[in-house]
PDB file of N, CA and C in Angstrom:
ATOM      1  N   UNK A   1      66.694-232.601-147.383  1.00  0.00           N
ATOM      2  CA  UNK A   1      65.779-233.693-147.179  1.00  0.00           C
ATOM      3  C   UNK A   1      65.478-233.883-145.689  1.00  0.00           C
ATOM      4  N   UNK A   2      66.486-233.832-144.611  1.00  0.00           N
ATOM      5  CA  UNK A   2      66.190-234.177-143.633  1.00  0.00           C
ATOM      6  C   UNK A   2      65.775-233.030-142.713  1.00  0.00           C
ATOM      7  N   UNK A   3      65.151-231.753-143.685  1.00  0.00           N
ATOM      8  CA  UNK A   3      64.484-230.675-142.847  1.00  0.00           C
ATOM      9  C   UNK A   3      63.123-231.128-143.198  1.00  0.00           C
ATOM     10  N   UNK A   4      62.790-231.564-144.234  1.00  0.00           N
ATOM     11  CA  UNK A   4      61.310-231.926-143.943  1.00  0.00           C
ATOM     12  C   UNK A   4      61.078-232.707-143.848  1.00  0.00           C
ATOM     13  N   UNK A   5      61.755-233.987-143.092  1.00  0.00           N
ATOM     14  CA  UNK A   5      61.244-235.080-142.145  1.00  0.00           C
ATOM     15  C   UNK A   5      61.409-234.330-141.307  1.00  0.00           C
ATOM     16  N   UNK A   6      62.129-233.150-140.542  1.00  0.00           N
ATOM     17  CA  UNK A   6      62.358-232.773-139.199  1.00  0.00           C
ATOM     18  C   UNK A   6      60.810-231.694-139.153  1.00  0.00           C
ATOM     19  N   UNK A   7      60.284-231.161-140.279  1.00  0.00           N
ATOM     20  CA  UNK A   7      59.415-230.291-140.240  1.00  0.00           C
ATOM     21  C   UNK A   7      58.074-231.052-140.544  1.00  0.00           C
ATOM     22  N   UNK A   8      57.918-232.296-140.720  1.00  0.00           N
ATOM     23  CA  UNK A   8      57.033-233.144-141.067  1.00  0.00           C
ATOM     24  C   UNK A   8      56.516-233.335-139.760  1.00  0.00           C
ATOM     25  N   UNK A   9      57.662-233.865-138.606  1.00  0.00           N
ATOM     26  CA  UNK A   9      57.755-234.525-137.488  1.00  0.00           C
ATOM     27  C   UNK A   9      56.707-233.723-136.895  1.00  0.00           C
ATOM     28  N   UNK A  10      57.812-232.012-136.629  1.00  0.00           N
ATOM     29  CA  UNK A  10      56.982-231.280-135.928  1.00  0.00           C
ATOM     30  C   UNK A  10      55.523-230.688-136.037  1.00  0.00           C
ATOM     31  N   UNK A  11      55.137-230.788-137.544  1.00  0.00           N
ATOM     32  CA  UNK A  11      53.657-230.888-137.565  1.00  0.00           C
ATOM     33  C   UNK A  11      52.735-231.613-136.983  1.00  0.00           C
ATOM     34  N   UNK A  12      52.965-232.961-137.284  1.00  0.00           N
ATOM     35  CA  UNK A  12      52.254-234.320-136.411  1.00  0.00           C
ATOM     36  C   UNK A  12      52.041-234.197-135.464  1.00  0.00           C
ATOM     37  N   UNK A  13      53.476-233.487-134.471  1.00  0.00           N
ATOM     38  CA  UNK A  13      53.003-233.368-132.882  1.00  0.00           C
ATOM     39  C   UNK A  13      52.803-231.842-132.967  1.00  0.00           C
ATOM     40  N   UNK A  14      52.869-231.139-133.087  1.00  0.00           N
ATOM     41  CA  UNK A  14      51.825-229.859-133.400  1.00  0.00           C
ATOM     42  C   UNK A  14      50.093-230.609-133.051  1.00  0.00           C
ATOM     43  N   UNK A  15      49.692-230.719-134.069  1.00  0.00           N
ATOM     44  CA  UNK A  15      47.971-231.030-134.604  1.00  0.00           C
ATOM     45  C   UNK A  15      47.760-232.324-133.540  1.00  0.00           C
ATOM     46  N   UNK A  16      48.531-233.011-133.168  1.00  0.00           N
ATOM     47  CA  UNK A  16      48.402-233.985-132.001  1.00  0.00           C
ATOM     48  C   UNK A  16      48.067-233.467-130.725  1.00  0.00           C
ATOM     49  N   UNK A  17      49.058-232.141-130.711  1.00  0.00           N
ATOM     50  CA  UNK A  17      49.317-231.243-129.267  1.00  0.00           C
ATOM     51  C   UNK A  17      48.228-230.588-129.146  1.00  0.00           C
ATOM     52  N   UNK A  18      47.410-229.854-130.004  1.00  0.00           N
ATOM     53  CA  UNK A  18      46.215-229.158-130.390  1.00  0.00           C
ATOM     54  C   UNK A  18      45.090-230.115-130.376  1.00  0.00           C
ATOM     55  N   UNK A  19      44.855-231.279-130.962  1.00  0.00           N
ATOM     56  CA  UNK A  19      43.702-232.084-130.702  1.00  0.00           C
ATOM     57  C   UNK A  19      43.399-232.424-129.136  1.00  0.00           C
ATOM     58  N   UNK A  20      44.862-233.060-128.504  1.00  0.00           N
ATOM     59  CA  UNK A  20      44.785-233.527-127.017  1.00  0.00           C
ATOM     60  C   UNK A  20      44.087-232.116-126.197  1.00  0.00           C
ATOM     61  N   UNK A  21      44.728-231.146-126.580  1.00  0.00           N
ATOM     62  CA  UNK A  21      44.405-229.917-125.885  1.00  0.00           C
ATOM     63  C   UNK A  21      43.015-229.596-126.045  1.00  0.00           C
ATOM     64  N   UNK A  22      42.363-229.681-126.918  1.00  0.00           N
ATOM     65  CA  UNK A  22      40.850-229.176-127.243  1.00  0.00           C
ATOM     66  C   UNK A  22      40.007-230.294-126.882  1.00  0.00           C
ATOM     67  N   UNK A  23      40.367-231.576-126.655  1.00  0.00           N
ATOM     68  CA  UNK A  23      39.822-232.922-126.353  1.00  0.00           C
ATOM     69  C   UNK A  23      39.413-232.370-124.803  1.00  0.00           C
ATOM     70  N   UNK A  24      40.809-232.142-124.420  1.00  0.00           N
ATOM     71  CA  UNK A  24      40.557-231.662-122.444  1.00  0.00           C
ATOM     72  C   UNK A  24      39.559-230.821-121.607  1.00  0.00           C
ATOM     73  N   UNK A  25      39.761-229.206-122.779  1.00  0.00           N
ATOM     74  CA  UNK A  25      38.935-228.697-122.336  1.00  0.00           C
ATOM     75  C   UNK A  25      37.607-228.736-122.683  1.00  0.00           C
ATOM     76  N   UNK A  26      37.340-229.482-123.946  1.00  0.00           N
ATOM     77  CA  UNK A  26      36.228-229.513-124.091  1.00  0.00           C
ATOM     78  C   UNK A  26      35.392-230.537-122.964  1.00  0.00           C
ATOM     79  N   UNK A  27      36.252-231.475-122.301  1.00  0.00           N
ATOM     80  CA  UNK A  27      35.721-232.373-121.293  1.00  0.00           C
ATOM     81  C   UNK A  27      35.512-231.526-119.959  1.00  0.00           C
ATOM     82  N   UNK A  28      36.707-230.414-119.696  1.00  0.00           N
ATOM     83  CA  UNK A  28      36.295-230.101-118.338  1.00  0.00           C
ATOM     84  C   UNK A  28      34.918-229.068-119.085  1.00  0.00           C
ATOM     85  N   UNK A  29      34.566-228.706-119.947  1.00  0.00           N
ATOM     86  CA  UNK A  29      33.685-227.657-120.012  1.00  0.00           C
ATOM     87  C   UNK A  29      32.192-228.694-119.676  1.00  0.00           C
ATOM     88  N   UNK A  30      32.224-229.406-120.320  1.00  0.00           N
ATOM     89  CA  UNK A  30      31.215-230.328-120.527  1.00  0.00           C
ATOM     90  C   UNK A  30      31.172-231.219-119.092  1.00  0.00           C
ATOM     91  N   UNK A  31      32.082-231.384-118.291  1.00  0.00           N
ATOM     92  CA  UNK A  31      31.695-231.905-116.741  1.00  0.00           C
ATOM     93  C   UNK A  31      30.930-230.838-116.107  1.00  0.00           C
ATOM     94  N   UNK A  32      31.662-229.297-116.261  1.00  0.00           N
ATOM     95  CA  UNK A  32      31.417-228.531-115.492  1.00  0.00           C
ATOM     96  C   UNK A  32      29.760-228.274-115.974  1.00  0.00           C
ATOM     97  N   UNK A  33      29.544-228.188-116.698  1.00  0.00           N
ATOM     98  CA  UNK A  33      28.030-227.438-117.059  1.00  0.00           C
ATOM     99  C   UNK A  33      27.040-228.321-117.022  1.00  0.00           C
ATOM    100  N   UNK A  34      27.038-229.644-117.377  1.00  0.00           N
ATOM    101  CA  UNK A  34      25.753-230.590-117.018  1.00  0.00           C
ATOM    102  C   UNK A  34      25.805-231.406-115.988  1.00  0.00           C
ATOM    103  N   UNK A  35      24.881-230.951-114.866  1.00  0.00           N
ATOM    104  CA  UNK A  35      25.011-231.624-113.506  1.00  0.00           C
ATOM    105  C   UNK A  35      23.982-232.522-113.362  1.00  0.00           C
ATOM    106  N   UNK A  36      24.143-233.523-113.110  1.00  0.00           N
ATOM    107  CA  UNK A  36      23.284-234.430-113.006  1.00  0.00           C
ATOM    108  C   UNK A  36      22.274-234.169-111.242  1.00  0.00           C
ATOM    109  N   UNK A  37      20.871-234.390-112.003  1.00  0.00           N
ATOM    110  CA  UNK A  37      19.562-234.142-110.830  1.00  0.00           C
ATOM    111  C   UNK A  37      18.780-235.679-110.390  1.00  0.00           C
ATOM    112  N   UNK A  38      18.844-236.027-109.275  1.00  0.00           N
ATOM    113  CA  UNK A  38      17.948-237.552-108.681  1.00  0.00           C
ATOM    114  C   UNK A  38      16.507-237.067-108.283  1.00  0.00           C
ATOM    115  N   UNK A  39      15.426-237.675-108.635  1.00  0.00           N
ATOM    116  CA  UNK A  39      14.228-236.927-107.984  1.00  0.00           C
ATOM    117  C   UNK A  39      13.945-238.302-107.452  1.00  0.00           C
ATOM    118  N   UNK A  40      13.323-238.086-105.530  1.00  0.00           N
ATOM    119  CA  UNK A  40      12.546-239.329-105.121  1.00  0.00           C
ATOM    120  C   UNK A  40      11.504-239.214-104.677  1.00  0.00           C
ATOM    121  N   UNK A  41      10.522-239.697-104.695  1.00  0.00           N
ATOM    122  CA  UNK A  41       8.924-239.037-104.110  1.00  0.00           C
ATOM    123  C   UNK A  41       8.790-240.163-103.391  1.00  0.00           C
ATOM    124  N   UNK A  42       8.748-239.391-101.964  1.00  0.00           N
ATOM    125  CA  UNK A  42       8.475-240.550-100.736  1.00  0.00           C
ATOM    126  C   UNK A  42       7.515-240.247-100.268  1.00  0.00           C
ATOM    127  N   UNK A  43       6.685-241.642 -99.597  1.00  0.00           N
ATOM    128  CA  UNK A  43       5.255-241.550 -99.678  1.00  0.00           C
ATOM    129  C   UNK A  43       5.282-241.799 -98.168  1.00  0.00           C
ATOM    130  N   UNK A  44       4.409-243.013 -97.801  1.00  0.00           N
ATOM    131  CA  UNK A  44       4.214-243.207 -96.289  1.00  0.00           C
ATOM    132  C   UNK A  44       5.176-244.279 -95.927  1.00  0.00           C
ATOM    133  N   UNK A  45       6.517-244.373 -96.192  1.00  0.00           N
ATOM    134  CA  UNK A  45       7.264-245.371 -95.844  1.00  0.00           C
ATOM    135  C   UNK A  45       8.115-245.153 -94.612  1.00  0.00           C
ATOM    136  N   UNK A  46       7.964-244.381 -93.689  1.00  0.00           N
ATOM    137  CA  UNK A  46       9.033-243.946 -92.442  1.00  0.00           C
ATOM    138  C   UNK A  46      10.394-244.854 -92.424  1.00  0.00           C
ATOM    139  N   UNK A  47       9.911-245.925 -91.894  1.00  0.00           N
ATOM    140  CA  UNK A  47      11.263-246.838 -91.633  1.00  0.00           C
ATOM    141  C   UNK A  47      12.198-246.448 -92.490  1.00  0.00           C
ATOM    142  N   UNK A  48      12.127-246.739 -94.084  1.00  0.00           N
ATOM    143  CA  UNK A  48      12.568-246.848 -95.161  1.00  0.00           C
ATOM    144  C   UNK A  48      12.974-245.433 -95.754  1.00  0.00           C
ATOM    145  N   UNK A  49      12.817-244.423 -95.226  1.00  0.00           N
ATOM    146  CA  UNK A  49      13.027-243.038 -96.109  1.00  0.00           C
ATOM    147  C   UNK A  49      14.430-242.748 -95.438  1.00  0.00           C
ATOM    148  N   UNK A  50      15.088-243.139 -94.884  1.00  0.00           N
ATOM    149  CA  UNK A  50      16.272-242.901 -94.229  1.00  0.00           C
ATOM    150  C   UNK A  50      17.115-243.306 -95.316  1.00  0.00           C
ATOM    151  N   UNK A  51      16.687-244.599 -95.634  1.00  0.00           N
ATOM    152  CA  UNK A  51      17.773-245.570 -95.827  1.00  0.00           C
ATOM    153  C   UNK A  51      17.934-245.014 -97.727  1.00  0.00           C
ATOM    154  N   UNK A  52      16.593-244.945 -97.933  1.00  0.00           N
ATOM    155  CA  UNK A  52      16.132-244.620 -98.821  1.00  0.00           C
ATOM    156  C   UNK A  52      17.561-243.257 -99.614  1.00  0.00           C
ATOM    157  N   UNK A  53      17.476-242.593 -98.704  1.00  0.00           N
ATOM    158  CA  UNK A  53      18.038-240.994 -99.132  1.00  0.00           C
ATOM    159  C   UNK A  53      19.925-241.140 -98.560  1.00  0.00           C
ATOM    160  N   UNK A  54      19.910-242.006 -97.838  1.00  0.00           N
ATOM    161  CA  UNK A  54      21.375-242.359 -97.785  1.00  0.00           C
ATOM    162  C   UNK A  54      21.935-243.008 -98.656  1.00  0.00           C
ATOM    163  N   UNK A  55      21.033-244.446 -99.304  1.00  0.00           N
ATOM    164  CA  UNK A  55      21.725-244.979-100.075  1.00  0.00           C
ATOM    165  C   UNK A  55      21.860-244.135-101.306  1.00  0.00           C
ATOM    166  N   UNK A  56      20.897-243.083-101.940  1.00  0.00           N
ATOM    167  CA  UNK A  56      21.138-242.220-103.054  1.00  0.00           C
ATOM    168  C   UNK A  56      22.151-241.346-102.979  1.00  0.00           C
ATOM    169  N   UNK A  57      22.296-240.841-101.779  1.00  0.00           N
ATOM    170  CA  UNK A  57      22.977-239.883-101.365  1.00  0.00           C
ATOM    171  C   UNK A  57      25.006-240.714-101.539  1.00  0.00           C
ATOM    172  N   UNK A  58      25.234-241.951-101.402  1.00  0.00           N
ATOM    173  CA  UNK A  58      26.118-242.431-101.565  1.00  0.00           C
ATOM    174  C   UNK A  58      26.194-243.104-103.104  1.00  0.00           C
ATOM    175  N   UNK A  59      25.288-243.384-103.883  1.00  0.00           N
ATOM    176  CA  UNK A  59      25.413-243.661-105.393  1.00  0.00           C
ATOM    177  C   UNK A  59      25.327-242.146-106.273  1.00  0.00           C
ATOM    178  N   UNK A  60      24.900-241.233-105.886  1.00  0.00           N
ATOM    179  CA  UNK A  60      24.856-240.092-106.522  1.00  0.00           C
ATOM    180  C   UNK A  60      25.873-239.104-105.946  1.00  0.00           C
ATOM    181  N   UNK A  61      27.458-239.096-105.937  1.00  0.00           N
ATOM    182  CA  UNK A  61      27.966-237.762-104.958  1.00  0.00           C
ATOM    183  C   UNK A  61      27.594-236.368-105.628  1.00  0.00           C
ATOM    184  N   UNK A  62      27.704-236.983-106.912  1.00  0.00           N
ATOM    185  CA  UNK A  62      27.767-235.461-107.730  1.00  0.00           C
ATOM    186  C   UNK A  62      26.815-234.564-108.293  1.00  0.00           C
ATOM    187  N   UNK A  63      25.548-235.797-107.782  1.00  0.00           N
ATOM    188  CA  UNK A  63      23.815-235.093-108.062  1.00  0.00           C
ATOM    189  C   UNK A  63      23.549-234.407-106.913  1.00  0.00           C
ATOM    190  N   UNK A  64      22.596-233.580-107.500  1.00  0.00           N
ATOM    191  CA  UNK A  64      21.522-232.700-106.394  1.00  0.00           C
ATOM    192  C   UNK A  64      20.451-233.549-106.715  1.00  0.00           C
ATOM    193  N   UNK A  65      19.564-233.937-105.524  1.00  0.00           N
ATOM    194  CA  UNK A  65      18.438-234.429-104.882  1.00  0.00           C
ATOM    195  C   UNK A  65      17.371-233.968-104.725  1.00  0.00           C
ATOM    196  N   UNK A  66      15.825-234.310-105.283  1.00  0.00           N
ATOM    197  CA  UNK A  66      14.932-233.148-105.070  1.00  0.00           C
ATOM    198  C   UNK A  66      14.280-234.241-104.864  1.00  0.00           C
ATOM    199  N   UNK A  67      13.689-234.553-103.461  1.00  0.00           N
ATOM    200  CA  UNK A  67      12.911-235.201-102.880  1.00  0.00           C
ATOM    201  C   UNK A  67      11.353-234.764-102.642  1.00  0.00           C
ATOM    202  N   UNK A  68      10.556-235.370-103.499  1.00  0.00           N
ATOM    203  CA  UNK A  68       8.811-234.515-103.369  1.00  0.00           C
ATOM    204  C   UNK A  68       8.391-235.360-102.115  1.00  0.00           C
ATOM    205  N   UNK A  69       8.094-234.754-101.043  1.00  0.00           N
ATOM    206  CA  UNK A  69       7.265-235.251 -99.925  1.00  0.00           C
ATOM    207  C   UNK A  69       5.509-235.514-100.613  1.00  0.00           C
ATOM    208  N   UNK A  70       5.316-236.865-100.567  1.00  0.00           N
ATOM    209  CA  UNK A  70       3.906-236.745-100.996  1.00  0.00           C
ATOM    210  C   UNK A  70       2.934-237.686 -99.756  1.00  0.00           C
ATOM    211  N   UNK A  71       3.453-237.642 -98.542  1.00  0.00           N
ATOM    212  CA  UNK A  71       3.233-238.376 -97.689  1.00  0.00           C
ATOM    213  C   UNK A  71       2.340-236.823 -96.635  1.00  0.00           C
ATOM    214  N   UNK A  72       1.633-237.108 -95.510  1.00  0.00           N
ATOM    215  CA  UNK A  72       1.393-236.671 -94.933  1.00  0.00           C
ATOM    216  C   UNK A  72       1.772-236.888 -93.364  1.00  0.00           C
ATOM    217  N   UNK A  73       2.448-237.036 -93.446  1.00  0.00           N
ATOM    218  CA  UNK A  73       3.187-237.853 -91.714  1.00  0.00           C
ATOM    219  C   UNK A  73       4.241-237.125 -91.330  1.00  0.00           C
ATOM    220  N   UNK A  74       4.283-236.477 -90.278  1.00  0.00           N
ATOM    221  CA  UNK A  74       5.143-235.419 -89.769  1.00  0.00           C
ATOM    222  C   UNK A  74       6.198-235.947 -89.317  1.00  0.00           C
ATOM    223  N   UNK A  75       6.830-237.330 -89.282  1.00  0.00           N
ATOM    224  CA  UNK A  75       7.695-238.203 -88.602  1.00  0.00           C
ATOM    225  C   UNK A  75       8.792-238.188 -90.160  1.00  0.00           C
ATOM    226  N   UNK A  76       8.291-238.221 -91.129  1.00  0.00           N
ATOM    227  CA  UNK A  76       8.998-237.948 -92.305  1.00  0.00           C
ATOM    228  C   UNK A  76       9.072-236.856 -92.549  1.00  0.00           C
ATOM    229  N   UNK A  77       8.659-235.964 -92.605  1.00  0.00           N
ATOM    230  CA  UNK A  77       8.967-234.637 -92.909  1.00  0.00           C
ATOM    231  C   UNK A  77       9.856-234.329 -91.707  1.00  0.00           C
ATOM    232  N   UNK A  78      10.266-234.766 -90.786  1.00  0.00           N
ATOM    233  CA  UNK A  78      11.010-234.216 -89.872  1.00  0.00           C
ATOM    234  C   UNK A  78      12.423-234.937 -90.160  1.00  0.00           C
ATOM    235  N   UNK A  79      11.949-236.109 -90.933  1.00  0.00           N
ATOM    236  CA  UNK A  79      13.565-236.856 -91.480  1.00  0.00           C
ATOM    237  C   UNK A  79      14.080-235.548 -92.125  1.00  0.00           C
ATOM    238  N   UNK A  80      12.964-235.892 -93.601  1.00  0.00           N
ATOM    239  CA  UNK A  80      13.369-234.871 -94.527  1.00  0.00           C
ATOM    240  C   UNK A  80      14.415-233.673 -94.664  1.00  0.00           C
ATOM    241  N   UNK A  81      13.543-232.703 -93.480  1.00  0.00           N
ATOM    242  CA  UNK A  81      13.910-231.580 -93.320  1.00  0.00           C
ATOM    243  C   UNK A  81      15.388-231.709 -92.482  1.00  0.00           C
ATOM    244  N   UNK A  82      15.542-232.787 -92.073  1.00  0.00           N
ATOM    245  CA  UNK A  82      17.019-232.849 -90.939  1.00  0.00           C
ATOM    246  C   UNK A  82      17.924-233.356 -92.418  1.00  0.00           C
ATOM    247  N   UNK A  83      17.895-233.705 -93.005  1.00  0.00           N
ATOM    248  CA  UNK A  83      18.754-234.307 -94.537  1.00  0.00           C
ATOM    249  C   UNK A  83      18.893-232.748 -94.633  1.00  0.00           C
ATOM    250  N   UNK A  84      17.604-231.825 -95.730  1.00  0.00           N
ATOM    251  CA  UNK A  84      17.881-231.345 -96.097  1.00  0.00           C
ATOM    252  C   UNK A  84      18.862-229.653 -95.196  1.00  0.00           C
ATOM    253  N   UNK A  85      18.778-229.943 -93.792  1.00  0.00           N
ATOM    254  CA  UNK A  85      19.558-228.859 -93.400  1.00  0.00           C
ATOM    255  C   UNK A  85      21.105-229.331 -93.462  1.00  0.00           C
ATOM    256  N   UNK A  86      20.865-231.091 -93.115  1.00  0.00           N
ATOM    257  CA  UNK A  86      22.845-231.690 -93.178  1.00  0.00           C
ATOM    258  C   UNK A  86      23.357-231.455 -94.351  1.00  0.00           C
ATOM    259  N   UNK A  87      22.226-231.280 -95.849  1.00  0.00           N
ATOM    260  CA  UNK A  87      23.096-231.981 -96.849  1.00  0.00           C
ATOM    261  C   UNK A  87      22.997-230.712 -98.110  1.00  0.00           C
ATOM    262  N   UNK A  88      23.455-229.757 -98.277  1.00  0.00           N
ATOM    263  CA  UNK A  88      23.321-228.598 -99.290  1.00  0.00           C
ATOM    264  C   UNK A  88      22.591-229.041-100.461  1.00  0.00           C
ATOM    265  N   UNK A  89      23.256-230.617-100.785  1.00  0.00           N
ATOM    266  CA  UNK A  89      22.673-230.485-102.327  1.00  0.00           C
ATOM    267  C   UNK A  89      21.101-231.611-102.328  1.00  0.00           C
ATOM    268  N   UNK A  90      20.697-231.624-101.454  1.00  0.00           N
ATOM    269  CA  UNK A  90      18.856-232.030-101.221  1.00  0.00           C
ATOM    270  C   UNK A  90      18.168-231.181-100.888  1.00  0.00           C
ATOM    271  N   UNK A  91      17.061-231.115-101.785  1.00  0.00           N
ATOM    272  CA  UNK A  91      15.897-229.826-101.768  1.00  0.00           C
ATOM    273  C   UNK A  91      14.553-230.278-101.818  1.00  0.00           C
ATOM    274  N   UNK A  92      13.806-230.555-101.012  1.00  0.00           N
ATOM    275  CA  UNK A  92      12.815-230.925-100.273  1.00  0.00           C
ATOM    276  C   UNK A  92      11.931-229.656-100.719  1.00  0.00           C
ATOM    277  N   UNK A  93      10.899-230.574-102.086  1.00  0.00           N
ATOM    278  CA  UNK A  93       9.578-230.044-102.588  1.00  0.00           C
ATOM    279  C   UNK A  93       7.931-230.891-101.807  1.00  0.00           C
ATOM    280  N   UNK A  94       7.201-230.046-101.012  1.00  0.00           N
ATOM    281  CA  UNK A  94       6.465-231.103-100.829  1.00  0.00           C
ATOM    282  C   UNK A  94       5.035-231.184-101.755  1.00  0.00           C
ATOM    283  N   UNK A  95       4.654-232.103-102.336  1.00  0.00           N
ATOM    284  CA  UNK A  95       3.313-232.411-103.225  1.00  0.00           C
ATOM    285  C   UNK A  95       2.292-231.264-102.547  1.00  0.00           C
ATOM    286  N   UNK A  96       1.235-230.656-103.511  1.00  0.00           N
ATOM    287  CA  UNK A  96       0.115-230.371-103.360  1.00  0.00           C
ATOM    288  C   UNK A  96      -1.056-231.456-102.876  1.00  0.00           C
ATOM    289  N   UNK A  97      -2.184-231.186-102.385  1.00  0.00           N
ATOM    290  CA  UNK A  97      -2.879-232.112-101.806  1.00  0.00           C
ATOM    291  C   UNK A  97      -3.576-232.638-103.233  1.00  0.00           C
ATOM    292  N   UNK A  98      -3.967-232.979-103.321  1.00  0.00           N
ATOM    293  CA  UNK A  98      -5.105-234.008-104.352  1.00  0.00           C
ATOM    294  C   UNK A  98      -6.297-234.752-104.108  1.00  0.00           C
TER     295      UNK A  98
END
């Protein structure tokens, strides 16, 4: 009798040990493969595009950034382009004209 409460036991934590285990990796698989993307389309706001891409840049660590330049002002595009050489994961698309 008291081998299969002892063999009962070890099943439970068996299929326990196996659920926790497949719970885990299925989480690191699923962190690792969907990365979260921020898109911001900055227009003619100079002052504000700084602040703009820092504060994202500190609510998003784990996004990549794809900032559409749709402004024509070379004072922002010169922000821009200084982000995107400091910061690997911002990628600076600029708009077609219209």
């Amino acid at each position: 009798m008291l081998n299969i409460y002892l063999l009962s036991a070890v099943m439970i934590l068996s299929v326990l040990g196996i659920y926790f285990l497949v719970k885990e990796i299925t989480s690191l698989i699923l962190k690792n493969k969907y990365e979260s993307c921020v898109v911001l389309r900055i227009y003619n706001d100079a002052d504000n595009t700084e602040n703009i891409i820092r504060n994202t840049l500190n609510a998003n660590p784990n996004s990549d950034i794809i900032i559409i330049d749709k402004s024509n002002n070379t004072e922002i595009s010169r922000i821009l382009n200084k982000f995107e050489q400091d910061y690997e994961r911002i990628h600076i698309k600029t708009a077609p004209e219209q």
